[in-house]
C-alpha atoms as a PDB file:
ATOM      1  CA  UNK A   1       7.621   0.453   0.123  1.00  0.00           C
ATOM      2  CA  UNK A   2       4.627   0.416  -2.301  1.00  0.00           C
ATOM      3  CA  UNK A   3       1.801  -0.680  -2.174  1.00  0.00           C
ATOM      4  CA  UNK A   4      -0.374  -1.938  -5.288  1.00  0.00           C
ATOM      5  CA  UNK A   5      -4.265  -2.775  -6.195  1.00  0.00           C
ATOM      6  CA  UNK A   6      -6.076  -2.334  -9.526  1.00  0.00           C
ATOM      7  CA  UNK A   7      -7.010   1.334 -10.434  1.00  0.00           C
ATOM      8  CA  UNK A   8      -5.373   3.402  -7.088  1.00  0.00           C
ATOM      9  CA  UNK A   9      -8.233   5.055  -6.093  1.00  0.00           C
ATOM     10  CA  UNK A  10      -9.674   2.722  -3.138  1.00  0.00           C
ATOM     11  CA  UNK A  11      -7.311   0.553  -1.295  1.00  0.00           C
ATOM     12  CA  UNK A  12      -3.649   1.130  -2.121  1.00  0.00           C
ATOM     13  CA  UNK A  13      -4.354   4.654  -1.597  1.00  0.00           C
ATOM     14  CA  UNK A  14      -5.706   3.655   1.870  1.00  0.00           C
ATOM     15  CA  UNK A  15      -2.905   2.074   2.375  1.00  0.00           C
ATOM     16  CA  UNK A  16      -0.730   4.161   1.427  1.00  0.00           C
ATOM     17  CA  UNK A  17      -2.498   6.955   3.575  1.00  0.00           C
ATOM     18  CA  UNK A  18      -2.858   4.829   7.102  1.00  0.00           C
ATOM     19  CA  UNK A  19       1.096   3.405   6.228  1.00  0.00           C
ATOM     20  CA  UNK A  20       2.554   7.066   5.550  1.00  0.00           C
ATOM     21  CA  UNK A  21       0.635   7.965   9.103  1.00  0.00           C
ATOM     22  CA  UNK A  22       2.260   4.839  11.196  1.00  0.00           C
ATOM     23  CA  UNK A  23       5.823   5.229   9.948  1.00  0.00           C
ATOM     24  CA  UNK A  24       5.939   8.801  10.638  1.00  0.00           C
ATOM     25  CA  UNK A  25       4.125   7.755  14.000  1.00  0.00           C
ATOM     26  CA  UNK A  26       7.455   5.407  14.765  1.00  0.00           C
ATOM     27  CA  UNK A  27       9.815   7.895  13.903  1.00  0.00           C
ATOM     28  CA  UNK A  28      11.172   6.099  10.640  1.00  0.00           C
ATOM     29  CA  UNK A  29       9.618   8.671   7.694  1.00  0.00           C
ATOM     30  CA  UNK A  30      13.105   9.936   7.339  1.00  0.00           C
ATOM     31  CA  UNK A  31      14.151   5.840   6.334  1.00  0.00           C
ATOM     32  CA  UNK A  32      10.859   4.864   4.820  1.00  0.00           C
ATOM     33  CA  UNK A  33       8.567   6.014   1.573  1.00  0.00           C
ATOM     34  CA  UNK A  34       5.521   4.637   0.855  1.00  0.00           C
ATOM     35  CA  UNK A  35       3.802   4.943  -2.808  1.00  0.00           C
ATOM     36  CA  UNK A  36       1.098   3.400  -4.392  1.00  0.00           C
ATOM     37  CA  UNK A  37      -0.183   2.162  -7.606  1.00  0.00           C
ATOM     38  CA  UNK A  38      -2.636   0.448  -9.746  1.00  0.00           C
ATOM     39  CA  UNK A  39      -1.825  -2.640 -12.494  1.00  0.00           C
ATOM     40  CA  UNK A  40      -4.457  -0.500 -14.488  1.00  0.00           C
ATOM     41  CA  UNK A  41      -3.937   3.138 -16.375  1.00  0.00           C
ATOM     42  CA  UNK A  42      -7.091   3.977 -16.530  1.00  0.00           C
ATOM     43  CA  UNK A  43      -7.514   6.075 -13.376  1.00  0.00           C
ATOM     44  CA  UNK A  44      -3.814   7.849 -13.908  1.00  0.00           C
ATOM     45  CA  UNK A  45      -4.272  11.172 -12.359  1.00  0.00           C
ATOM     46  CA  UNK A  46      -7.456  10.913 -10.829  1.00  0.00           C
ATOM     47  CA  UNK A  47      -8.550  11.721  -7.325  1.00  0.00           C
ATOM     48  CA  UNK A  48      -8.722   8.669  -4.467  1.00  0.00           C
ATOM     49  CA  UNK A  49     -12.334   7.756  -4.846  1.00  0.00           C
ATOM     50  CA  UNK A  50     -14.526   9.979  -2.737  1.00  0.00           C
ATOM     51  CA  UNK A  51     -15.959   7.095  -0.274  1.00  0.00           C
ATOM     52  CA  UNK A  52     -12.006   6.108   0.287  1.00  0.00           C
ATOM     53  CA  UNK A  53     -11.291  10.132   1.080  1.00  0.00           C
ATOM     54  CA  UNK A  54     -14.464  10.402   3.002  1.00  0.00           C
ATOM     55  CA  UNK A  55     -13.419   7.383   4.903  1.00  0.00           C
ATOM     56  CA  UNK A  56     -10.008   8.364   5.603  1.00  0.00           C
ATOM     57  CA  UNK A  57     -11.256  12.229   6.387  1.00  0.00           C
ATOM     58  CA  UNK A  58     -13.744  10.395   9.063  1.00  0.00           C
ATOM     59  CA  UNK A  59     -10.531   8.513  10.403  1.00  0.00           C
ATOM     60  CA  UNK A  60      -8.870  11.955  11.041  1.00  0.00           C
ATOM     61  CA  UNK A  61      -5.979  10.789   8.624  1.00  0.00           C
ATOM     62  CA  UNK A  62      -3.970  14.167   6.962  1.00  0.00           C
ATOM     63  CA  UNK A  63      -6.239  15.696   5.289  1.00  0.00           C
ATOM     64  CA  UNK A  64      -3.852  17.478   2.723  1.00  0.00           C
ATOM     65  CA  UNK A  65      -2.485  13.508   2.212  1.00  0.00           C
ATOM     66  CA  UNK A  66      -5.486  12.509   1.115  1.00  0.00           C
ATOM     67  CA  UNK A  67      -6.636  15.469  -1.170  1.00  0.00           C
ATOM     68  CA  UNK A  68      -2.924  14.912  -2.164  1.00  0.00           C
ATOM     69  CA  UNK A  69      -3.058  11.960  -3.932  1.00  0.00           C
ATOM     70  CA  UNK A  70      -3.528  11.465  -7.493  1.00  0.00           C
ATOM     71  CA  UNK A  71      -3.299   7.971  -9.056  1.00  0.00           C
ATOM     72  CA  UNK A  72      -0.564   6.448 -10.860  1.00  0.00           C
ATOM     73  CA  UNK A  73      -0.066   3.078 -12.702  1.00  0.00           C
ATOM     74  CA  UNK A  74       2.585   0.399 -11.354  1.00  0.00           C
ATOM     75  CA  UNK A  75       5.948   0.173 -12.992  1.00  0.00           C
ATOM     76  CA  UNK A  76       8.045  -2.972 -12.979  1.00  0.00           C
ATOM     77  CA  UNK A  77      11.093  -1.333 -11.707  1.00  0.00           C
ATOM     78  CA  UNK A  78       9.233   0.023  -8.610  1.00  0.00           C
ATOM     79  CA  UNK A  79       9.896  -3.908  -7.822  1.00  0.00           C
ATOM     80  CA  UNK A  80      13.841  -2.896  -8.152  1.00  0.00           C
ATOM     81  CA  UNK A  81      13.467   0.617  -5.930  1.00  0.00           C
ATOM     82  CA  UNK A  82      11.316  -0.479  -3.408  1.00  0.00           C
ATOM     83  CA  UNK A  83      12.247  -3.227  -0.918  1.00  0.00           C
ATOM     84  CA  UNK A  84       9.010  -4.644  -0.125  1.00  0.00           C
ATOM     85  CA  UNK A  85       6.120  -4.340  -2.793  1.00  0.00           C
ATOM     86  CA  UNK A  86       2.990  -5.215  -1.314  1.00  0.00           C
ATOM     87  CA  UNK A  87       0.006  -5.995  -3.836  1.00  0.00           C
ATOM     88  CA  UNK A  88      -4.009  -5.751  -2.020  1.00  0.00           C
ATOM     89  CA  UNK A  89      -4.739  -9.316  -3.599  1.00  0.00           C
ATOM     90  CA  UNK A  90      -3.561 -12.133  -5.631  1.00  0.00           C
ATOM     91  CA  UNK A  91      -4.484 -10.999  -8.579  1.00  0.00           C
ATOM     92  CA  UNK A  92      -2.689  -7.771  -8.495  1.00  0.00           C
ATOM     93  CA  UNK A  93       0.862  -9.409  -6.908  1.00  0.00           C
ATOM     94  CA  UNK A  94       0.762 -12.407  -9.698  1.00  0.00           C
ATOM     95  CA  UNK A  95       0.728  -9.001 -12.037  1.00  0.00           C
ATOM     96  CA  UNK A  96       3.165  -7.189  -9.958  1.00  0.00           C
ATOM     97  CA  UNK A  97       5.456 -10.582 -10.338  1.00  0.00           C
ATOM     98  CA  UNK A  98       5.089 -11.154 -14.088  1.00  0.00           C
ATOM     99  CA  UNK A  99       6.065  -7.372 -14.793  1.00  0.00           C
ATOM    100  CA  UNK A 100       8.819  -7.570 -12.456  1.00  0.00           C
ATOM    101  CA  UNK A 101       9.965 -11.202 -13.921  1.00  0.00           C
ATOM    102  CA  UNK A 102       9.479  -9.343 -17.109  1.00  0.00           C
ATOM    103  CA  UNK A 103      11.853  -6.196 -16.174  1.00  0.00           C
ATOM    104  CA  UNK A 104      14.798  -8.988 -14.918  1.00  0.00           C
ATOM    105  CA  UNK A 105      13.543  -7.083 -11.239  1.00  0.00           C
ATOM    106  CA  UNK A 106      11.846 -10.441  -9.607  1.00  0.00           C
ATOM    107  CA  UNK A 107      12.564 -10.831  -6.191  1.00  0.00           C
ATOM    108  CA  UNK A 108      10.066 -13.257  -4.617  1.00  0.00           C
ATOM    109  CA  UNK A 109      10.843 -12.112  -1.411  1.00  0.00           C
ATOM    110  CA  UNK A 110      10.331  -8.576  -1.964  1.00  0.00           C
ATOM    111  CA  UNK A 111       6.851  -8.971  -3.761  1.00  0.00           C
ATOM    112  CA  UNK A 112       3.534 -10.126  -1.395  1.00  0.00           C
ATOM    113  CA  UNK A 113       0.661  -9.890  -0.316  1.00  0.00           C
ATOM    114  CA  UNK A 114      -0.738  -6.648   2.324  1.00  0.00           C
ATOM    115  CA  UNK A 115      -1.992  -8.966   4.752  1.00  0.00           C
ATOM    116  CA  UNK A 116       0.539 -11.688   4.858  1.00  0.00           C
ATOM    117  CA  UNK A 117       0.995  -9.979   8.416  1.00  0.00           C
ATOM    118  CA  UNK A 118      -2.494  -9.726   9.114  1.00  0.00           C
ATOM    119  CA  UNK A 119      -3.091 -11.486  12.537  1.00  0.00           C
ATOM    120  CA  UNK A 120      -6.690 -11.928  11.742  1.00  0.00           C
ATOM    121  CA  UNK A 121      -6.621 -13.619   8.359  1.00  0.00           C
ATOM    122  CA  UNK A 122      -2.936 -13.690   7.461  1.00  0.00           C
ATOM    123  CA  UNK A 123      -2.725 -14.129   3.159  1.00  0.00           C
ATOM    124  CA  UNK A 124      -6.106 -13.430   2.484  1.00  0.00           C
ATOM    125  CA  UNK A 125      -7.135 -10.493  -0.474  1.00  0.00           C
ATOM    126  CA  UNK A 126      -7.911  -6.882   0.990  1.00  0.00           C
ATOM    127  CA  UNK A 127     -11.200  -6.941  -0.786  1.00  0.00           C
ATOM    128  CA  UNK A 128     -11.916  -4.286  -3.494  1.00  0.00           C
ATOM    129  CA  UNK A 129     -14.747  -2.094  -2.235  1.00  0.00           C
ATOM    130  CA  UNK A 130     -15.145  -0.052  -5.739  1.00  0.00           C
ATOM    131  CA  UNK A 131     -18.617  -1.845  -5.977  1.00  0.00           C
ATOM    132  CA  UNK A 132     -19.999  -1.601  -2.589  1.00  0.00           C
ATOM    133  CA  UNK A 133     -21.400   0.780  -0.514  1.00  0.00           C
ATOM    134  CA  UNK A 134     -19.379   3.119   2.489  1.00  0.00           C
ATOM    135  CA  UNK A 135     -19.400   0.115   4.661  1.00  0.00           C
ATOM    136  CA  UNK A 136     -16.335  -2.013   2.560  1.00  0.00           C
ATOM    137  CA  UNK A 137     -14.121   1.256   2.528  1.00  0.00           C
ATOM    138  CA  UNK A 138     -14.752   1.063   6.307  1.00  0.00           C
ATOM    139  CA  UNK A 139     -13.956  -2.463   6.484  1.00  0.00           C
ATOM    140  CA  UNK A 140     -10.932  -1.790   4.174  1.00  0.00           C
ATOM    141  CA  UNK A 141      -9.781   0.552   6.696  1.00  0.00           C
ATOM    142  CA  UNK A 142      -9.928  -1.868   9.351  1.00  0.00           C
ATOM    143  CA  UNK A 143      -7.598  -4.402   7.626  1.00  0.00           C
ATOM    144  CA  UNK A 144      -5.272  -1.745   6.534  1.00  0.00           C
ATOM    145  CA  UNK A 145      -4.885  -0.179  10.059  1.00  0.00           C
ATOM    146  CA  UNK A 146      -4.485  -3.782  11.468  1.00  0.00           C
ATOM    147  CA  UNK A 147      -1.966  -5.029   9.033  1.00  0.00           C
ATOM    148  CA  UNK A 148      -0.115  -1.826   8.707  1.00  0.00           C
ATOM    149  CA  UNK A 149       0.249  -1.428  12.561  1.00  0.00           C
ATOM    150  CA  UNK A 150       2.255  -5.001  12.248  1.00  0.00           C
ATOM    151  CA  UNK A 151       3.977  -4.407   9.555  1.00  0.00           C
ATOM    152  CA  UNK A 152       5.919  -1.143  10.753  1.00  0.00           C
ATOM    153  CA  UNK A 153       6.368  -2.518  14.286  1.00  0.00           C
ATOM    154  CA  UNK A 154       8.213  -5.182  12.145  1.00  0.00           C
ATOM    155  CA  UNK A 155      10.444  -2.044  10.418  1.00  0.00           C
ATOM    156  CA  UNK A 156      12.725  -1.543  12.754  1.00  0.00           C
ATOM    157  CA  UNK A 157      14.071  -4.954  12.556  1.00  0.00           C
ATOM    158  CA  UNK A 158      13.984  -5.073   8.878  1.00  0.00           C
ATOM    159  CA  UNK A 159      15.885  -2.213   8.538  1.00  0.00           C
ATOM    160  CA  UNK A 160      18.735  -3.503  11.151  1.00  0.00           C
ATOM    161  CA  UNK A 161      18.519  -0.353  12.952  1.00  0.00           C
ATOM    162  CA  UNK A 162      19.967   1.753  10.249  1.00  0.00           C
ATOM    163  CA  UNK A 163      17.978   5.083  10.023  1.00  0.00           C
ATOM    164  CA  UNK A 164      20.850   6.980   7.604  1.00  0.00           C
ATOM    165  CA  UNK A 165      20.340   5.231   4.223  1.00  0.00           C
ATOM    166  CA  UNK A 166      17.988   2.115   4.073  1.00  0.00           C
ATOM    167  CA  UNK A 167      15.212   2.090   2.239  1.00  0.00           C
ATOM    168  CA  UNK A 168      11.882   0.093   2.327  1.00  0.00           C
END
């Protein structure tokens, strides 16, 4: 599974962080990897953002997960590796689909939105809180931890019960 926003340092890294933490938390980390991304290069290698860390660090997520990560830029054939690429808003997934229709690796079904499984506002954008103070990364967190609890109480049925070689 990855998960995709503009530059990797705010909310796909969230993501990635509070996802990572839930499928190890139902026993499927041996079945399921979770990556992130960004449609833009220009933060390749840099740290999470400090307020998304800080946020995270306040959360007690992994510590060493967080400091971990170091931001990398989308590739189209992630859409071919990964069985479900989830983009933070429409702007990034109608990028994540023209790359992938691009690469020949376009599988509608495979490519959408983070919160399509959000029970609050299903569809809607995981706003970017780059511009804003702590209290968006907070509210990112929310939606992330909401959505993400959903989506991998939904993995076990995706994955038809096989633990020895799926992917997602």
């Amino acid at each position: 599974m990855a998960v995709v926003c503009l530059g990797n340092i705010c909310r796909s890294p969230i993501a990635g962080v509070v996802l990572r933490d839930r499928v190890a938390g139902a026993g499927l980390a041996d079945v399921v990897t979770v990556t992130s991304g960004g449609t833009g290069g220009w933060h390749v290698g840099g740290e999470m953002d400090a307020r998304a860390a800080a946020t995270l660090d306040a959360a007690g997520y992994d510590a060493d997960d967080v400091a971990g990560h170091r931001a990398r830029q989308y590739d189209a054939g992630w859409a071919a590796e990964a069985d479900l690429v989830l983009a933070m808003d429409a702007g990034n997934l109608a990028e994540v689909r023209r790359r992938a229709e691009a690469a020949g690796t376009a599988e509608p079904g495979r490519l959408r939105l983070f919160r399509d499984l959000d029970d609050v506002d299903p569809g809607a954008d995981v706003p970017d809180p780059y511009y804003g103070g702590d209290d968006g990364f907070e509210e990112v967190l929310g939606m992330v931890e909401r959505t993400a609890d959903r989506l991998v109480a939904a993995l076990p049925d995706a994955l038809d019960g096989d633990r020895s070689g799926g992917r997602a």
